[in-house]
C-alpha atoms as a PDB file:
ATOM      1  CA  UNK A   1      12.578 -29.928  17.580  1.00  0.00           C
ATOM      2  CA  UNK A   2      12.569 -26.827  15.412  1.00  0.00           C
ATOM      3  CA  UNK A   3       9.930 -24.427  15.918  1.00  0.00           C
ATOM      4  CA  UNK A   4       8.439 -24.683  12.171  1.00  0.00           C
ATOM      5  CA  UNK A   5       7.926 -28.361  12.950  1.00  0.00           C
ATOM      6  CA  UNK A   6       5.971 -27.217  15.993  1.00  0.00           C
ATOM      7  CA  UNK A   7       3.787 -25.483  13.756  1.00  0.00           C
ATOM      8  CA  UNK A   8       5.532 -22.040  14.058  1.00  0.00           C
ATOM      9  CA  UNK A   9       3.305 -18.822  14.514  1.00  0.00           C
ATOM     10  CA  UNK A  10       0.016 -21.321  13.748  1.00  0.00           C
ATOM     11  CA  UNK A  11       0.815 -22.729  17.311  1.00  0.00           C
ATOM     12  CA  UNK A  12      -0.961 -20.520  19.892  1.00  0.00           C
ATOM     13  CA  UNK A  13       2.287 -21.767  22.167  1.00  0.00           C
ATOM     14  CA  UNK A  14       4.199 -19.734  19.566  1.00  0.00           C
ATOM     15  CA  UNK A  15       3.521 -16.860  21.849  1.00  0.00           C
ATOM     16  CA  UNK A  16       5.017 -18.323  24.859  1.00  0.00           C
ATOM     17  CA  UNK A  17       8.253 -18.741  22.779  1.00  0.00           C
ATOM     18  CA  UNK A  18       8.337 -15.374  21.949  1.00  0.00           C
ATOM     19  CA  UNK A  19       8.222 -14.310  25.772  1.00  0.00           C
ATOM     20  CA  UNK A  20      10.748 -16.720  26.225  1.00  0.00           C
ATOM     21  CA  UNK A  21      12.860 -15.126  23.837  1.00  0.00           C
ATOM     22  CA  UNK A  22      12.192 -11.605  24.836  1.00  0.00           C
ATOM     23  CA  UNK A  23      13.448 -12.633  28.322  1.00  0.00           C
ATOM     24  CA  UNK A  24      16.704 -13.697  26.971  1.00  0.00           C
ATOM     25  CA  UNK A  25      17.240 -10.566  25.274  1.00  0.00           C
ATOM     26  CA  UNK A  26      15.841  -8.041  28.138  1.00  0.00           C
ATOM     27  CA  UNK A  27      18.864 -10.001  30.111  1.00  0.00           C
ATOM     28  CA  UNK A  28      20.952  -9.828  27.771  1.00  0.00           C
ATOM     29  CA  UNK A  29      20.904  -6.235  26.470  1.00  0.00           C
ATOM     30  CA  UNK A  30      18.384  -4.826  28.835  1.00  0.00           C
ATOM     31  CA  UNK A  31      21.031  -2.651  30.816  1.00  0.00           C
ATOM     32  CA  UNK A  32      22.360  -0.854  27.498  1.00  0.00           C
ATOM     33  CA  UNK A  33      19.025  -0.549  25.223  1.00  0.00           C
ATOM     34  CA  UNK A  34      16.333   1.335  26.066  1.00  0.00           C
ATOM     35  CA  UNK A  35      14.208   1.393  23.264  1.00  0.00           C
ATOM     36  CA  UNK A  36      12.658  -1.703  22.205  1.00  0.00           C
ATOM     37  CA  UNK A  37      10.497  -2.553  19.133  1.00  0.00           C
ATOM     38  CA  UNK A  38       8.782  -6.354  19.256  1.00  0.00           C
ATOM     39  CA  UNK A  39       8.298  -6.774  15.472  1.00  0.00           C
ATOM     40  CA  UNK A  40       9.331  -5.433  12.220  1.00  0.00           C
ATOM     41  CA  UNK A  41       5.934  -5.613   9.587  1.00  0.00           C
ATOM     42  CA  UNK A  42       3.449  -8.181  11.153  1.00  0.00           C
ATOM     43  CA  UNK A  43       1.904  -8.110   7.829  1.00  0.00           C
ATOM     44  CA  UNK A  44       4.694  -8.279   5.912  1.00  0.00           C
ATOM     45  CA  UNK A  45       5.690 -11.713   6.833  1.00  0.00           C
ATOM     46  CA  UNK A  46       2.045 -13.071   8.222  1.00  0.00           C
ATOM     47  CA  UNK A  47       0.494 -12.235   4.569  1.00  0.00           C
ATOM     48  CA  UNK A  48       3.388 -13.385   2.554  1.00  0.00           C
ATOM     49  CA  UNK A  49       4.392 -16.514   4.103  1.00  0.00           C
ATOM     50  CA  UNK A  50       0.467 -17.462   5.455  1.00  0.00           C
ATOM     51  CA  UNK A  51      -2.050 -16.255   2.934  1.00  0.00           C
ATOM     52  CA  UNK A  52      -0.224 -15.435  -0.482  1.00  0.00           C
ATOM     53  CA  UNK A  53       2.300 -18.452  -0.227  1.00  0.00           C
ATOM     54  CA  UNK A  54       5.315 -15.916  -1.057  1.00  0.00           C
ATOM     55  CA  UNK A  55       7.625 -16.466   1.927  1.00  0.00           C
ATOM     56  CA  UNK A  56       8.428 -19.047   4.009  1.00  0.00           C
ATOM     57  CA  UNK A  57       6.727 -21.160   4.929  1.00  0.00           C
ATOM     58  CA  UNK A  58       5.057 -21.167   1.617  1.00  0.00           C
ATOM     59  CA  UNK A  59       1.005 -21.314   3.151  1.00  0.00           C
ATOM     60  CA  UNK A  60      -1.845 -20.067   1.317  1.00  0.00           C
ATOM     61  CA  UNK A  61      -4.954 -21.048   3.912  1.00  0.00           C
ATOM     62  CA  UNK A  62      -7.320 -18.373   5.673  1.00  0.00           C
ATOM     63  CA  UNK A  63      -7.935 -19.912   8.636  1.00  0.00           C
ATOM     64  CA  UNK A  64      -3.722 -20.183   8.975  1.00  0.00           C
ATOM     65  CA  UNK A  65      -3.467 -17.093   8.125  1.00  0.00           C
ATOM     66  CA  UNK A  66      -6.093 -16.082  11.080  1.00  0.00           C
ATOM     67  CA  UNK A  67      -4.392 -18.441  13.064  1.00  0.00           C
ATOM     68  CA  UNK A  68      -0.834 -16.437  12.465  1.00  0.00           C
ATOM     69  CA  UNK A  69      -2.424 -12.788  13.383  1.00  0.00           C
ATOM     70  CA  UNK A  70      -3.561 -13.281  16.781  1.00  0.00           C
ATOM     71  CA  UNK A  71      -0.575 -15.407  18.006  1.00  0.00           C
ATOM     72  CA  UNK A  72       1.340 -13.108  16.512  1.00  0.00           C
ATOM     73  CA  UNK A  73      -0.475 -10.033  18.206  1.00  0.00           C
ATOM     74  CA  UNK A  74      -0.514 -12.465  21.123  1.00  0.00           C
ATOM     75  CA  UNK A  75       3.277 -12.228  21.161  1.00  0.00           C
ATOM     76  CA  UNK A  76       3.774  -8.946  20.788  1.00  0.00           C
ATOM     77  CA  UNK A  77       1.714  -8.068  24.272  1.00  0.00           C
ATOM     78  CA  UNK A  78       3.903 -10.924  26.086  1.00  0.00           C
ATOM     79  CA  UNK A  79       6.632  -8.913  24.615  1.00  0.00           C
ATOM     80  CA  UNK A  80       5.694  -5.840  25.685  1.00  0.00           C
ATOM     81  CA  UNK A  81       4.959  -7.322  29.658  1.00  0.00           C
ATOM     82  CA  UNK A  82       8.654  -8.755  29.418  1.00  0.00           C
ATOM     83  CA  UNK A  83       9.818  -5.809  28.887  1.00  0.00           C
ATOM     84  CA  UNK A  84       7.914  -3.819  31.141  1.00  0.00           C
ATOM     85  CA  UNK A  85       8.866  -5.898  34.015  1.00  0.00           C
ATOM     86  CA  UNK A  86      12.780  -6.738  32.923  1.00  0.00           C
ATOM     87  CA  UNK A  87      13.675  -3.003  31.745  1.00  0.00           C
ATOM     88  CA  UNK A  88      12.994  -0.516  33.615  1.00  0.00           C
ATOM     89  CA  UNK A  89      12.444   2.809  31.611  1.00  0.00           C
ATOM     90  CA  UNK A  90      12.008   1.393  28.784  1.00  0.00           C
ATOM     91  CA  UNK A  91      11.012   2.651  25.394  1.00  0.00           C
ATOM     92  CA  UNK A  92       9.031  -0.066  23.477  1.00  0.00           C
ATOM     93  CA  UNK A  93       6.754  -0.161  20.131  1.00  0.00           C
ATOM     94  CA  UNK A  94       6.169  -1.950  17.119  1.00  0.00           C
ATOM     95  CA  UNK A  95       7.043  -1.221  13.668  1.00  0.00           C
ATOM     96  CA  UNK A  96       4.345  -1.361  11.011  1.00  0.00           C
ATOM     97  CA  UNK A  97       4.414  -1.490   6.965  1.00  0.00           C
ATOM     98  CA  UNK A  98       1.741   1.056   6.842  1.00  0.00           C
ATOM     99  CA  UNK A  99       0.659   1.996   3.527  1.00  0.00           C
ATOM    100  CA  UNK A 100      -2.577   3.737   2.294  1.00  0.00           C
ATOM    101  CA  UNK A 101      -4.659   0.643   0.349  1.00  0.00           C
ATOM    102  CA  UNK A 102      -6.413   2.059  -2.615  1.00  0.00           C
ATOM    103  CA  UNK A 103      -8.514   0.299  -5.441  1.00  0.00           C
ATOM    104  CA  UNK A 104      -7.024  -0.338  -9.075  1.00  0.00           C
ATOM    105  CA  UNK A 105      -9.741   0.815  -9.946  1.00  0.00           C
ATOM    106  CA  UNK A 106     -13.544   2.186  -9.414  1.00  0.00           C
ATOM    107  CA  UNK A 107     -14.791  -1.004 -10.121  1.00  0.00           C
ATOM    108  CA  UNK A 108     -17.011  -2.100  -6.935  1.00  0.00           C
ATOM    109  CA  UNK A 109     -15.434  -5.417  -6.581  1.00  0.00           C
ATOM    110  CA  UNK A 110     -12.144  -3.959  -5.715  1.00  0.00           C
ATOM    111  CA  UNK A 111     -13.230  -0.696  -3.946  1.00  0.00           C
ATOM    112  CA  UNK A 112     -14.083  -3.510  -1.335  1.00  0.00           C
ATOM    113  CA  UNK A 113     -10.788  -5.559  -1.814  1.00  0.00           C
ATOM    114  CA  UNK A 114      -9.302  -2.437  -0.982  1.00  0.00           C
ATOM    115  CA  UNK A 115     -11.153  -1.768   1.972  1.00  0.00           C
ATOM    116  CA  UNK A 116     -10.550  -5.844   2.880  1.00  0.00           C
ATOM    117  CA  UNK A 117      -6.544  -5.303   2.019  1.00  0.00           C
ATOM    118  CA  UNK A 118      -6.452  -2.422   3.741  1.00  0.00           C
ATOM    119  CA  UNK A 119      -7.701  -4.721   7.070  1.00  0.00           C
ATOM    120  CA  UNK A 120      -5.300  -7.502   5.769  1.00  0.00           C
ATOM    121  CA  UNK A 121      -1.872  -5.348   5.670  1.00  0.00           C
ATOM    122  CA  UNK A 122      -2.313  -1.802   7.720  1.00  0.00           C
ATOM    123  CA  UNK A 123      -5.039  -1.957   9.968  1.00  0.00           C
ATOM    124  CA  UNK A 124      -5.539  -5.925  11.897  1.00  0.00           C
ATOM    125  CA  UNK A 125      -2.109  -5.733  14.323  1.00  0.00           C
ATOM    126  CA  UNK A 126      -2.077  -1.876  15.353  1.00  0.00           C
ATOM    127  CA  UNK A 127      -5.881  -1.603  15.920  1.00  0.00           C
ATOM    128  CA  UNK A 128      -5.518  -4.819  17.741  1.00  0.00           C
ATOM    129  CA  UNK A 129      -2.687  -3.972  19.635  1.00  0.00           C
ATOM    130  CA  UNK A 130      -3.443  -0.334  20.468  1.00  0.00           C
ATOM    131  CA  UNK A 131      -7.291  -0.012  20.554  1.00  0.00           C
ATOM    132  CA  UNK A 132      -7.960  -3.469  21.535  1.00  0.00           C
ATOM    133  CA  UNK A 133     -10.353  -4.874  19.042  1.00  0.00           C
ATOM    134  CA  UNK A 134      -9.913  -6.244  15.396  1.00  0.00           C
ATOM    135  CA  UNK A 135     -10.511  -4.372  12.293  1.00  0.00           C
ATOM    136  CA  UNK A 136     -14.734  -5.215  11.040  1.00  0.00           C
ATOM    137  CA  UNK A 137     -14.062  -6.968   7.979  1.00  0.00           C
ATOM    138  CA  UNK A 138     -11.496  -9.228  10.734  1.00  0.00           C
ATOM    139  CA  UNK A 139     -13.113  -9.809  13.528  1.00  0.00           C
ATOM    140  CA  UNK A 140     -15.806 -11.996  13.170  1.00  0.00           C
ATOM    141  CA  UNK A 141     -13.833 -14.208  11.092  1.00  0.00           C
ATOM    142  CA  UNK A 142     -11.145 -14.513  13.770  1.00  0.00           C
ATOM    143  CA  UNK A 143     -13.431 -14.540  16.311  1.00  0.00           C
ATOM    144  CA  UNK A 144     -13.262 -18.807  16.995  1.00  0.00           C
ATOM    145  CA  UNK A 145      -9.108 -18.115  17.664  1.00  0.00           C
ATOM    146  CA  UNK A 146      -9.586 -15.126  20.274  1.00  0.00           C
ATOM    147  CA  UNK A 147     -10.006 -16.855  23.958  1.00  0.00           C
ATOM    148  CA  UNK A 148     -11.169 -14.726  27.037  1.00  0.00           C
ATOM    149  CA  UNK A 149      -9.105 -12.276  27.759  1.00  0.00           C
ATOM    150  CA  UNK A 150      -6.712 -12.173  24.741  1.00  0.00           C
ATOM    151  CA  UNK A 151      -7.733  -8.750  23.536  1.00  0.00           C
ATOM    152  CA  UNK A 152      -6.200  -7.548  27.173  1.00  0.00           C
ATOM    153  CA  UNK A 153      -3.455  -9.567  26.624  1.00  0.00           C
ATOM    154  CA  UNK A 154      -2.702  -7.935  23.317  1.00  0.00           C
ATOM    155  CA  UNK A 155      -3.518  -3.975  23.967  1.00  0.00           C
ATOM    156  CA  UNK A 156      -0.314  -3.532  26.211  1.00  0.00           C
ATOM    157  CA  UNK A 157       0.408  -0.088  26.593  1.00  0.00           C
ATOM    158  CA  UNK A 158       3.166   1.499  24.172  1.00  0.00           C
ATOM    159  CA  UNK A 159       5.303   4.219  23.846  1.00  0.00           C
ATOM    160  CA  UNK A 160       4.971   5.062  20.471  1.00  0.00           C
ATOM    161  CA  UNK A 161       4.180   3.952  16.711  1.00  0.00           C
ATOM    162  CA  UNK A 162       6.666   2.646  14.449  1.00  0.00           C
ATOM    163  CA  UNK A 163       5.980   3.504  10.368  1.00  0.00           C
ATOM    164  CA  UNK A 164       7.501   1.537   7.521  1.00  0.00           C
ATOM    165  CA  UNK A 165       6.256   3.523   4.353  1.00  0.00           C
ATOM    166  CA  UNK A 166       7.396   3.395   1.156  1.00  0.00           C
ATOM    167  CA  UNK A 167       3.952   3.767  -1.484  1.00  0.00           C
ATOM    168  CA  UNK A 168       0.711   3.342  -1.521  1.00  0.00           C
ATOM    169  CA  UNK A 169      -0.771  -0.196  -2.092  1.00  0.00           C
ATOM    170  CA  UNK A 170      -3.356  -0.738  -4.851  1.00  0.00           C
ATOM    171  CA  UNK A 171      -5.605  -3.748  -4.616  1.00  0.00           C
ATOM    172  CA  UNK A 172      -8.271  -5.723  -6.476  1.00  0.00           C
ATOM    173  CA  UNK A 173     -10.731  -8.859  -7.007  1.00  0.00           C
ATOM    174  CA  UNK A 174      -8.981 -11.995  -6.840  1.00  0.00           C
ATOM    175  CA  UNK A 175     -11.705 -14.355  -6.506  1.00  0.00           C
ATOM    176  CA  UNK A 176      -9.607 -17.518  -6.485  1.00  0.00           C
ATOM    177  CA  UNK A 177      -7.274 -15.872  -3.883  1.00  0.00           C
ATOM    178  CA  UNK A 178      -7.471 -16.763  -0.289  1.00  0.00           C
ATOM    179  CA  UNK A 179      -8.725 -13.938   0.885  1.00  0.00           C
ATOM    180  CA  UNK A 180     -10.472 -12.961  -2.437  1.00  0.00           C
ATOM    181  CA  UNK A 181      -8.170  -9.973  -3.246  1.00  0.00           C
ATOM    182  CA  UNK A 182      -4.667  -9.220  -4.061  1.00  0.00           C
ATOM    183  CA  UNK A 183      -2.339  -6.806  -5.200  1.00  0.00           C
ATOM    184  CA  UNK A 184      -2.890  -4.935  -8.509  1.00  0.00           C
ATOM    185  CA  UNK A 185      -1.300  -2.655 -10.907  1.00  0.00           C
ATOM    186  CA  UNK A 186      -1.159   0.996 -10.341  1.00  0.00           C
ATOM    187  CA  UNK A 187      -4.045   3.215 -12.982  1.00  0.00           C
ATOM    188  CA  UNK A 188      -2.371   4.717 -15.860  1.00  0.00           C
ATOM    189  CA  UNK A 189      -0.325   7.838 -14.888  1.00  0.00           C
ATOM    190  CA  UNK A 190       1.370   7.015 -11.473  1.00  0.00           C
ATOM    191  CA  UNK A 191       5.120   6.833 -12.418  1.00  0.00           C
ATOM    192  CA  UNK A 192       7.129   3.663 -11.053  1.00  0.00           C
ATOM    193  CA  UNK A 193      10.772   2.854 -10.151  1.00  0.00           C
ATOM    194  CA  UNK A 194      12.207   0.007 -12.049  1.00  0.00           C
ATOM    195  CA  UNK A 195      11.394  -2.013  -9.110  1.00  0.00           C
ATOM    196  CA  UNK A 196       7.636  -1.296  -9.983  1.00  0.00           C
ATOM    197  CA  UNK A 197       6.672   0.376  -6.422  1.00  0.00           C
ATOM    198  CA  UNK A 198       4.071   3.409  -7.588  1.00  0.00           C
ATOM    199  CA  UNK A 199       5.834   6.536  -6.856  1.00  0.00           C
ATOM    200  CA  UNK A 200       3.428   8.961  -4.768  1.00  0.00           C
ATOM    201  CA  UNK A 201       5.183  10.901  -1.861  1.00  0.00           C
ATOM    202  CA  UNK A 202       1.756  12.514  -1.445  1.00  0.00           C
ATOM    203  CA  UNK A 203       0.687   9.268   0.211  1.00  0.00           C
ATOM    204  CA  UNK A 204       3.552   9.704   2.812  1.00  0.00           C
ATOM    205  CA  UNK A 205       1.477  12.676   4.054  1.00  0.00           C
ATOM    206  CA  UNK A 206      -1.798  10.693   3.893  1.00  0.00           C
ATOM    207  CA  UNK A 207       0.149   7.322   5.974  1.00  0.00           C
ATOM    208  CA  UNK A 208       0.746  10.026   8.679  1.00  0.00           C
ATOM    209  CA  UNK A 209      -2.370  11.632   9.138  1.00  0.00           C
ATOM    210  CA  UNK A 210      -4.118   8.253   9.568  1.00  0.00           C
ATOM    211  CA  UNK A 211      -2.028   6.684  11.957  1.00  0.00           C
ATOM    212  CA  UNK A 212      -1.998  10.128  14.193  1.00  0.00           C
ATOM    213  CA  UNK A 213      -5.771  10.562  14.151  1.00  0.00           C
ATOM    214  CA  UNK A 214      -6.098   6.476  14.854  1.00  0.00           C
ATOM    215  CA  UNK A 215      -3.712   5.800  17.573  1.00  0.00           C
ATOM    216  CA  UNK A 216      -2.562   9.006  19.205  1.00  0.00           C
ATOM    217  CA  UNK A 217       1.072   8.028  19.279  1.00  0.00           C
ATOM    218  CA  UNK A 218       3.878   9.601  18.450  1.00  0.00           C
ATOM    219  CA  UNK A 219       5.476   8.221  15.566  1.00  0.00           C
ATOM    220  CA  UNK A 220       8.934   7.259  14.650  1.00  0.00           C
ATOM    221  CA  UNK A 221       9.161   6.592  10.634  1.00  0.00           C
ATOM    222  CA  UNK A 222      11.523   3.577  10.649  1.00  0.00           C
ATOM    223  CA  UNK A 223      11.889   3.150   6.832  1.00  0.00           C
ATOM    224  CA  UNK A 224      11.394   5.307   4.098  1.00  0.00           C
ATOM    225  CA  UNK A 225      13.399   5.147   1.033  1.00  0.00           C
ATOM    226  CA  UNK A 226      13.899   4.405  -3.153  1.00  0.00           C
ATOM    227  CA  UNK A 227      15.166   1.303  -4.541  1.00  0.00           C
ATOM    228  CA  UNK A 228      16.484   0.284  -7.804  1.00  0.00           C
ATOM    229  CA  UNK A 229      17.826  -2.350  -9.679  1.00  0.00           C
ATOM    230  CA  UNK A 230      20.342  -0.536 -11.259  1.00  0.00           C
ATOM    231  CA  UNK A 231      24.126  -1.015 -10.022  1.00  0.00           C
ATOM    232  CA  UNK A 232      24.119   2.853  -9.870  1.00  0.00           C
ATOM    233  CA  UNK A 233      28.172   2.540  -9.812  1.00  0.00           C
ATOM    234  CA  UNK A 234      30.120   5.365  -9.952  1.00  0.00           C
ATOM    235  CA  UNK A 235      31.661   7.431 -12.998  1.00  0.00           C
ATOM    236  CA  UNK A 236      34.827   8.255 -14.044  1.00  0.00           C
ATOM    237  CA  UNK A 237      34.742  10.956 -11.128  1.00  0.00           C
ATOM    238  CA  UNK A 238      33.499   8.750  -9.081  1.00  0.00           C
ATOM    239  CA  UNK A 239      30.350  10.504  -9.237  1.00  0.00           C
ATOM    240  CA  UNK A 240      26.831   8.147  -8.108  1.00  0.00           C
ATOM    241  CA  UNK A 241      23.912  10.279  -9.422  1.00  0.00           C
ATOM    242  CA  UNK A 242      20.910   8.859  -7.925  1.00  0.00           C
ATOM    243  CA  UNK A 243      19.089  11.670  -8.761  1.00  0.00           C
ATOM    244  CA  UNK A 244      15.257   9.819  -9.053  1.00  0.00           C
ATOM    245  CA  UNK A 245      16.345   8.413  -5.185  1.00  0.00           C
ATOM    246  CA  UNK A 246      17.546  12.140  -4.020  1.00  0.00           C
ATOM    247  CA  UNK A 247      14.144  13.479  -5.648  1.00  0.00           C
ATOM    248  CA  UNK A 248      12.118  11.417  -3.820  1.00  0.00           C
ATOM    249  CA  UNK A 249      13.737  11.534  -0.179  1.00  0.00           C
ATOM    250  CA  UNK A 250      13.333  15.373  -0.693  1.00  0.00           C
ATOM    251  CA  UNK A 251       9.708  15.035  -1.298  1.00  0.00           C
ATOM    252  CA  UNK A 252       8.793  12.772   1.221  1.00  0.00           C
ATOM    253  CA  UNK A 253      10.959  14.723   3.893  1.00  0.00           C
ATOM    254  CA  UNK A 254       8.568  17.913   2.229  1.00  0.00           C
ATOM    255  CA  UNK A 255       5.198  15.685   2.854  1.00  0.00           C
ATOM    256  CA  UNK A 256       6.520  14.739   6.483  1.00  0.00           C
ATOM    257  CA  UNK A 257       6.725  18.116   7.292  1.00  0.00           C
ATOM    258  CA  UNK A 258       3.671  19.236   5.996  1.00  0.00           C
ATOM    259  CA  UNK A 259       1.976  16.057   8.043  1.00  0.00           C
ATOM    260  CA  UNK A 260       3.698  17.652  11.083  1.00  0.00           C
ATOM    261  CA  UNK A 261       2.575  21.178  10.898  1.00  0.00           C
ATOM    262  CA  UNK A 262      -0.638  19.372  10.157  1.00  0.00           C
ATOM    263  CA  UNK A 263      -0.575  17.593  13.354  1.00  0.00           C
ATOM    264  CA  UNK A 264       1.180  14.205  13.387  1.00  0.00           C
ATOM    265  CA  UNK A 265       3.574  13.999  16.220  1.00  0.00           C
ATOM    266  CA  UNK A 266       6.673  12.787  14.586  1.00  0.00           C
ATOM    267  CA  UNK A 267       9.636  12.352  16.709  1.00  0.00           C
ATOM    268  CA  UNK A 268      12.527  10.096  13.793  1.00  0.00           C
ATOM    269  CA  UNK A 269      12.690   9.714  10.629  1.00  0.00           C
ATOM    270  CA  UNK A 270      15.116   7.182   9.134  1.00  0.00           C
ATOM    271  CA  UNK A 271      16.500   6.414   5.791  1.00  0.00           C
ATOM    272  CA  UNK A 272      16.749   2.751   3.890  1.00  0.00           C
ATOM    273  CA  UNK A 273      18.826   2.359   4.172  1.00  0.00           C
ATOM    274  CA  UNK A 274      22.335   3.887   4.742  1.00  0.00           C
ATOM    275  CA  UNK A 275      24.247   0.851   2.677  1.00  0.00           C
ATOM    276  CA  UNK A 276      22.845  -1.188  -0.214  1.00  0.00           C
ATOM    277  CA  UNK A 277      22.819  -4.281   1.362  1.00  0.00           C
ATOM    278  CA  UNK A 278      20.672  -7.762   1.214  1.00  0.00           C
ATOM    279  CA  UNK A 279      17.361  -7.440   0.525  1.00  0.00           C
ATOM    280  CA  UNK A 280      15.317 -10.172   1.699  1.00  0.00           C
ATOM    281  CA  UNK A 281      13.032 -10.130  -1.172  1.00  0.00           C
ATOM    282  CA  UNK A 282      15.472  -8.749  -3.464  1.00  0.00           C
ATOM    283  CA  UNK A 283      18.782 -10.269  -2.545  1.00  0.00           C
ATOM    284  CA  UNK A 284      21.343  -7.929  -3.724  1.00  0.00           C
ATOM    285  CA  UNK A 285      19.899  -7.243  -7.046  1.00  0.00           C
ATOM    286  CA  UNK A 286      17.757  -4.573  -5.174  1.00  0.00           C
ATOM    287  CA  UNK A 287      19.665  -1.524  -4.162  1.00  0.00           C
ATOM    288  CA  UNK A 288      18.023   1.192  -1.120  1.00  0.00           C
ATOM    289  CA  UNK A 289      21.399   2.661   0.470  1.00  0.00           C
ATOM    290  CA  UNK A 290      22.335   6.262  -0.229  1.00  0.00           C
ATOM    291  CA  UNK A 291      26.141   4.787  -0.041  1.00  0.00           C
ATOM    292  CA  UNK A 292      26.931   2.684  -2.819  1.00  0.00           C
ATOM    293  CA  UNK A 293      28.433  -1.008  -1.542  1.00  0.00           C
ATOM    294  CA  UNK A 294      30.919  -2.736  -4.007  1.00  0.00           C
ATOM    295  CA  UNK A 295      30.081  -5.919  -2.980  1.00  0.00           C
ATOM    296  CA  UNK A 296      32.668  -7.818  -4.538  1.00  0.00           C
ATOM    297  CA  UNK A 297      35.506  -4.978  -3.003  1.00  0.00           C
ATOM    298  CA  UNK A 298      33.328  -4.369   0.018  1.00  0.00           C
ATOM    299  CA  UNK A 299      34.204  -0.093  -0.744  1.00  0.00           C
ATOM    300  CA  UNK A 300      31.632   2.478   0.298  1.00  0.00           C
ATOM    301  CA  UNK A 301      30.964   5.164  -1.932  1.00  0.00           C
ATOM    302  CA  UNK A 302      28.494   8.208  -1.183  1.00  0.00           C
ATOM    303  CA  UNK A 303      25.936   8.791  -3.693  1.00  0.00           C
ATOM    304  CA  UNK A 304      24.516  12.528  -4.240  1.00  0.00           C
ATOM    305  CA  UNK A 305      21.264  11.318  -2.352  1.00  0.00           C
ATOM    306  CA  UNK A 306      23.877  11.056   1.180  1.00  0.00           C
ATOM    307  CA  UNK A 307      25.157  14.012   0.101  1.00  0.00           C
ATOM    308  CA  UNK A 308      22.130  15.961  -0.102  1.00  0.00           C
ATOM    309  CA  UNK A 309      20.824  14.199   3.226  1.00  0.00           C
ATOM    310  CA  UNK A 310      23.891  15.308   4.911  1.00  0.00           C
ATOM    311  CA  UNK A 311      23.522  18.562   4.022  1.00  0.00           C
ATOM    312  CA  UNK A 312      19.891  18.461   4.752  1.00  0.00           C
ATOM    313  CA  UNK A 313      20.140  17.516   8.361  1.00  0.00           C
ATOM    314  CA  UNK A 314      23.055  19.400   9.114  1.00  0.00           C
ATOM    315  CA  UNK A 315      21.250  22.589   8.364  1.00  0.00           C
ATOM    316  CA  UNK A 316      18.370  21.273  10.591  1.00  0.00           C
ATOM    317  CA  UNK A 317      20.240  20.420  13.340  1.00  0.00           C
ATOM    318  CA  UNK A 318      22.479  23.888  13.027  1.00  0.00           C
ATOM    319  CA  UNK A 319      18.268  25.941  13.189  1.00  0.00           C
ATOM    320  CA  UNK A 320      17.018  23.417  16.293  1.00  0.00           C
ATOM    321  CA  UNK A 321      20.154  24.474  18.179  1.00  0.00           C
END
């Protein structure tokens, strides 16, 4: 029967599938790969699809949603034990979308969705899964779904943090909203890309700080990157000038190093992405890749932001050698 008729990550078994499945691949691939993450964005697709009804499969109920973070967090620690036990030397974390969570405005009402949001999307899988307790504003309300011993279950040790970061998240009141909050508009004055994410490399920094002073791990940023709706094809010279994409790589690349002589221990940094490609929330109407994709023609075309990044990295490399 498939899994979503089972009741899919609602199921505490749900976790015992994911073991299962973790097997298979440490079998599979376990004597070539070396460094594992169990999930990409626990929130991503635990909010979306559980709380806010956006994603499949299409639930908007608290105590589902509850339900879906600690089997979920559940999984990852079997994952983690598989892997421990089935490859050995291996490298294994989690990725997280990890985004500072700020108010849309002063208003007290959503100074504390915020704070609530913040819980919801950054904080309720890593401080379960690293420190070994849910975030305040969490815990007592998941509290009837956490059996003896689960916390130990979930707090497996890791090798290191994975960061998906892309802009700050602003948040406010939604009092008919599961949860009572939601996401809201940027204030006046924060520029946007045409995709309306807020544009605010600073933030970058601010991501960094918090996850080295919270979980003492060294971080690999996993995703960072600009996306656009326009086709961005190129000119008569075949020329792509993504310069707003290029401007904001070089930023964030300036507030990652300033995190690091600050103190965050950051070992990768990765673009998205290399090639435009299918967005899952924006099909291929959404473009990230710093090589232009003619999708009909399947042709790859550099845009100035590769260009720059070549450049970029070459020069590091060519001063850490």
């Amino acid at each position: 029967m498939p899994l979503p008729y089972l009741g899919g990550w609602a199921n505490r078994d749900s976790a015992g599938w994911y073991a299962d499945y973790a097997v298979l691949c440490a079998r599979r691939f376990g004597d070539r790969v070396t460094r594992w993450a169990t999930f990409n964005e626990f929130s991503v697709f635990t909010l979306f699809g559980y709380a806010l009804g956006w994603g499949a499969p299409s639930v908007s109920d608290r105590g589902e949603h509850l339900k879906v973070i600690h089997h979920t967090n559940l999984a990852h620690g079997a994952g983690v034990d598989v892997l421990r036990d089935l490859v050995p030397g291996a490298s294994i974390g989690a990725v997280h979308s990890f985004q500072p969570c700020r108010p849309a405005d002063p208003a007290p009402e959503n100074v504390e969705a915020a704070a609530l949001f913040d819980e919801l999307w950054n904080l309720c899988f890593p401080d379960a899964q690293i420190l070994g307790h849910y975030p305040p504003r969490i815990a007592r309300a998941i509290e009837p779904h956490v059996q003896p011993g689960d916390m130990a279950r979930i707090c497996r040790p890791v090798d290191w943090f994975g960061m998906n970061h892309y802009a700050p998240l602003f948040a406010q009141a939604e009092p008919g909203a599961v949860w009572g909050c939601g996401f809201g508009a940027p204030p006046e004055g924060i520029p946007r890309t045409d995709i309306g994410w807020p544009l605010q490399p600073s933030a970058f920094h601010e991501a960094l700080m918090q996850a080295t002073a919270r979980y003492r791990l060294p971080i690999y940023v996993t995703e960072n990157g600009y996306g656009t709706k326009s086709p961005e094809a190129p000119d008569a010279q075949g020329i792509i000038m993504d310069r707003e994409r290029l401007d904001y790589l070089q930023a964030c690349i300036h507030e990652m190093v300033r995190a690091l002589k600050d103190g965050a221990d950051v070992r990768g940094y990765f673009v998205w992405s290399l090639l435009d490609n299918f967005e899952w929330g924006g099909g291929y109407g959404t473009r990230f890749g710093i090589v232009h994709v003619g999708f009909e023609t399947q042709k790859r075309t550099p845009k100035e932001s590769a260009k720059w990044y070549s450049t970029m990295i070459g020069g590091a490399l060519g001063r850490a050698s």
